[in-house]
PDB file of N, CA and C in Angstrom:
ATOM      1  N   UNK A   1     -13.901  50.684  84.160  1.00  0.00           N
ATOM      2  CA  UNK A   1     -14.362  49.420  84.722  1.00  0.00           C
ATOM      3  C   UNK A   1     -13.189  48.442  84.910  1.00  0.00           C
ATOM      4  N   UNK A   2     -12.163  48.265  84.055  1.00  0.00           N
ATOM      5  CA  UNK A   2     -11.303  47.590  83.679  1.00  0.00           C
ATOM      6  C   UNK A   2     -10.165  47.629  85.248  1.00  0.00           C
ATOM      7  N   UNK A   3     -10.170  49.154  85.599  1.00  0.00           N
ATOM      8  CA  UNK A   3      -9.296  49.604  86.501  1.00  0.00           C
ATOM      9  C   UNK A   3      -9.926  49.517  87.865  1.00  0.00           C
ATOM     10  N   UNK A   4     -11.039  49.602  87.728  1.00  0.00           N
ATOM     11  CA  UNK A   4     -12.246  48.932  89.050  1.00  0.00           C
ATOM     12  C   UNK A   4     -11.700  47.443  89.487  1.00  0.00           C
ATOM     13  N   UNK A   5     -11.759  46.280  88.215  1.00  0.00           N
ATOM     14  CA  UNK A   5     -11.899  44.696  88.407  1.00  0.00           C
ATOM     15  C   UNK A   5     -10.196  44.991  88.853  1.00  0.00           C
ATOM     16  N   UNK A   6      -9.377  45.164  88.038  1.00  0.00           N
ATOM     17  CA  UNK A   6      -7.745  45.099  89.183  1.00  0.00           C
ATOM     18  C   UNK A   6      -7.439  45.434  90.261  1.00  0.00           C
ATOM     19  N   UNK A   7      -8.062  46.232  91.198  1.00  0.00           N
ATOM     20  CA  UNK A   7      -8.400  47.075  92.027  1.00  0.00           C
ATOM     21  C   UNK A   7      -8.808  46.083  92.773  1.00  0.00           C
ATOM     22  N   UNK A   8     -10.099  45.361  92.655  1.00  0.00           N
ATOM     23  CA  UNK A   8     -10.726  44.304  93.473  1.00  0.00           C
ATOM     24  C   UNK A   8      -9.681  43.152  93.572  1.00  0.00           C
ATOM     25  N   UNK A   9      -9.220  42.692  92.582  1.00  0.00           N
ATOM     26  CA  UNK A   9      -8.551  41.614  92.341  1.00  0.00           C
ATOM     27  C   UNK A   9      -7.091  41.779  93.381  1.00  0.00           C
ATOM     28  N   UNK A  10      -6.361  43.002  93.230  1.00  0.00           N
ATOM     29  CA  UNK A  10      -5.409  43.053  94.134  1.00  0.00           C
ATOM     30  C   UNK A  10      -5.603  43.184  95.531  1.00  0.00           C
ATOM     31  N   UNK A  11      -6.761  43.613  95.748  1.00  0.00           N
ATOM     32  CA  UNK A  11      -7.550  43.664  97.429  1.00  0.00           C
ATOM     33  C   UNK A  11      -7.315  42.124  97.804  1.00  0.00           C
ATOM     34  N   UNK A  12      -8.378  41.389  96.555  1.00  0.00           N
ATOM     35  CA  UNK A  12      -8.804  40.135  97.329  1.00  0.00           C
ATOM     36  C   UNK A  12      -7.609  38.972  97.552  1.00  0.00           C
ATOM     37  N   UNK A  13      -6.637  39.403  96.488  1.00  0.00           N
ATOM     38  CA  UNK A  13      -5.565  38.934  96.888  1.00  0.00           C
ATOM     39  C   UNK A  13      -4.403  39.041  97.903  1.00  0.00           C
ATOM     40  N   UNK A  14      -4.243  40.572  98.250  1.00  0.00           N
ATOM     41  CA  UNK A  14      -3.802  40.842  99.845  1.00  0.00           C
ATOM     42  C   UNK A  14      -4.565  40.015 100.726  1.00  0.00           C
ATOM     43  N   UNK A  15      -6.036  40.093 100.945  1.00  0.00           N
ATOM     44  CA  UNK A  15      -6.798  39.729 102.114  1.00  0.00           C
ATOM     45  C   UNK A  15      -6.347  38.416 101.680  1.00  0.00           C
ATOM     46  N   UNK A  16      -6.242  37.654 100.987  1.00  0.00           N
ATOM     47  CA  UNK A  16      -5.959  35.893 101.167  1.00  0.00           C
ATOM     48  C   UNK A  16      -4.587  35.920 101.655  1.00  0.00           C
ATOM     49  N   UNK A  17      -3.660  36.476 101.118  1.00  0.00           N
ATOM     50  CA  UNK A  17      -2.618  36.805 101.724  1.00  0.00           C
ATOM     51  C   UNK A  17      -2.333  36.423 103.270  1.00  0.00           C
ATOM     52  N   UNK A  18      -2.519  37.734 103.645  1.00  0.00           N
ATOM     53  CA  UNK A  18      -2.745  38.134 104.905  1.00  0.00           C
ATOM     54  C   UNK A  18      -3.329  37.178 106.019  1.00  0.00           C
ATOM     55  N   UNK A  19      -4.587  36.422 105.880  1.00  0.00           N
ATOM     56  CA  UNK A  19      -5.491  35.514 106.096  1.00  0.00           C
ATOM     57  C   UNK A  19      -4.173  34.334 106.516  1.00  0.00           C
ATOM     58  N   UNK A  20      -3.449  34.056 105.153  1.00  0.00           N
ATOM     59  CA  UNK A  20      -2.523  33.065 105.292  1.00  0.00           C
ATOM     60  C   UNK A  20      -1.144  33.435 106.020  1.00  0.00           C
ATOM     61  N   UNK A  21      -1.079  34.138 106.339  1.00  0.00           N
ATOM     62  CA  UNK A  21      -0.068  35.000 107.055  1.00  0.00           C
ATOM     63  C   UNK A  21      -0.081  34.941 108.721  1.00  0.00           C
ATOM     64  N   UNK A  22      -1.503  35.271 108.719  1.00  0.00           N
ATOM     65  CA  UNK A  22      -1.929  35.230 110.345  1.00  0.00           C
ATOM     66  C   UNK A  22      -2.224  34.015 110.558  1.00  0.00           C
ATOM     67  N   UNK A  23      -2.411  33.260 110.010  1.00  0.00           N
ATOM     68  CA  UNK A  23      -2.670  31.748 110.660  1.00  0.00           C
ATOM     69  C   UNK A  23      -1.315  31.111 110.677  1.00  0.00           C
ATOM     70  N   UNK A  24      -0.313  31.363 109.949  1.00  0.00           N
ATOM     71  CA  UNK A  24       0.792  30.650 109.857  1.00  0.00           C
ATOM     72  C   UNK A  24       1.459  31.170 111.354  1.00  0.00           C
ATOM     73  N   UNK A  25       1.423  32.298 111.875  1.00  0.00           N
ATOM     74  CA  UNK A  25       1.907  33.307 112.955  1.00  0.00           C
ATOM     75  C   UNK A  25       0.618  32.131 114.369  1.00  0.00           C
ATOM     76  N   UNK A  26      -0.565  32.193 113.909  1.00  0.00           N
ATOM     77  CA  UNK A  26      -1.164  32.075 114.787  1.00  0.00           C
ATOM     78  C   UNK A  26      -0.743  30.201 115.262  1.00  0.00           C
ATOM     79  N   UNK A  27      -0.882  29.490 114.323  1.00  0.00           N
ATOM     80  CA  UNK A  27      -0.471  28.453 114.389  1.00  0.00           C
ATOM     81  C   UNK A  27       1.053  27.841 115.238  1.00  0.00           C
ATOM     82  N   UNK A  28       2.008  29.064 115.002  1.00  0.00           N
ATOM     83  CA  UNK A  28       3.370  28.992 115.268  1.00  0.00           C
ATOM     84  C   UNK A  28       3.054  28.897 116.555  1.00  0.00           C
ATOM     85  N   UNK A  29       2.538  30.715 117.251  1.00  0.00           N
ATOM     86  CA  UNK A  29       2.291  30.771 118.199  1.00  0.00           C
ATOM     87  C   UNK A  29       1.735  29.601 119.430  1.00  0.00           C
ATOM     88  N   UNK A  30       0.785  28.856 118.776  1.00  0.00           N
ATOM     89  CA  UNK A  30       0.130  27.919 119.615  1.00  0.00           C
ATOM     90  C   UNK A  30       0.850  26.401 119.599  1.00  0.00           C
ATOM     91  N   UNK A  31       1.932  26.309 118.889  1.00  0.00           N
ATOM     92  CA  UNK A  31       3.012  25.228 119.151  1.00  0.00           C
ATOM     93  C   UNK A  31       2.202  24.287 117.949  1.00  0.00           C
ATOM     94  N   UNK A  32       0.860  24.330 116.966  1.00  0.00           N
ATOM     95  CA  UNK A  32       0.594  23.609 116.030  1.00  0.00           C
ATOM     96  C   UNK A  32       1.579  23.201 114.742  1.00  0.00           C
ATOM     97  N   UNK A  33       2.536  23.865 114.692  1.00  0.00           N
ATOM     98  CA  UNK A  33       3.767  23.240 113.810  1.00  0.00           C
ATOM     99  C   UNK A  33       4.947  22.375 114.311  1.00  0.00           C
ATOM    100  N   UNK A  34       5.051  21.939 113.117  1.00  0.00           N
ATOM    101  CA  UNK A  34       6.313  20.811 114.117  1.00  0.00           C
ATOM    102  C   UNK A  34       7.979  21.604 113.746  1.00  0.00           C
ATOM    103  N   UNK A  35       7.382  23.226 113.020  1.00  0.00           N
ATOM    104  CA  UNK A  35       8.811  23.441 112.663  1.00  0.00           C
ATOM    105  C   UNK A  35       9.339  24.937 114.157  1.00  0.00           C
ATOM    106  N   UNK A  36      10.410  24.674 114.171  1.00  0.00           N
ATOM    107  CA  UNK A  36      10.951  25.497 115.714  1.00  0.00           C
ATOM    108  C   UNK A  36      10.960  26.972 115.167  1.00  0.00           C
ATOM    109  N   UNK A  37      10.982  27.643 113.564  1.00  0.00           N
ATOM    110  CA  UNK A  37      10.856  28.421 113.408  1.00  0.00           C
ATOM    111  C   UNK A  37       9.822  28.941 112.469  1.00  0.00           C
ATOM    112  N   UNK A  38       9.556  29.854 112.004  1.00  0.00           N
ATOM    113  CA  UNK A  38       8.581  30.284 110.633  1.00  0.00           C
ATOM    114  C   UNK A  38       9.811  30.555 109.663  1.00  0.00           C
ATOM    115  N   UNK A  39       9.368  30.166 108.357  1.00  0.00           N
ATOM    116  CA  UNK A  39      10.020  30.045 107.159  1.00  0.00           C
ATOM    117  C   UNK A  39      10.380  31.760 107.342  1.00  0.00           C
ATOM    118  N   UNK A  40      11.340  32.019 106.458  1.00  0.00           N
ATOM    119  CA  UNK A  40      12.226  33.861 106.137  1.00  0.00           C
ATOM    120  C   UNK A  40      11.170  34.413 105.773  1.00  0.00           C
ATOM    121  N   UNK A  41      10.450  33.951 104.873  1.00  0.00           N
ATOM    122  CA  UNK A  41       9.405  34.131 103.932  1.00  0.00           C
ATOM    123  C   UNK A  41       8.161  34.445 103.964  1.00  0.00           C
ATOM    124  N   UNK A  42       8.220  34.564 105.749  1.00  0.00           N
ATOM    125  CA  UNK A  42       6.605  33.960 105.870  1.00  0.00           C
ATOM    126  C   UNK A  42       5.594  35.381 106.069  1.00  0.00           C
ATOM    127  N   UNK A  43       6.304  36.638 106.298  1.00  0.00           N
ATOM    128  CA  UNK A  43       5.609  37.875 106.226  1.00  0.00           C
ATOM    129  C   UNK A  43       5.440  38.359 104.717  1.00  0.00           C
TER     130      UNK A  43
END
């Protein structure tokens, strides 16, 4: 069970991830930032 709940926990934490990943990309894309590049960091 123990190895089940980490399992979930590292999923749901990629998918927030990710989530925050594509909006930062999607945001860039659509000129909504005021910065000219995406941070090194941002994948």
């Amino acid at each position: 069970m123990r190895t089940f709940e980490h399992r979930r926990e590292a999923y749901a934490d990629f998918d927030e991830s990710l989530k925050e990943m594509a909006r930062a990309a999607y945001d860039h894309g659509c000129g909504l930032t005021d910065e000219s590049e995406l941070p090194w960091d941002w994948q």
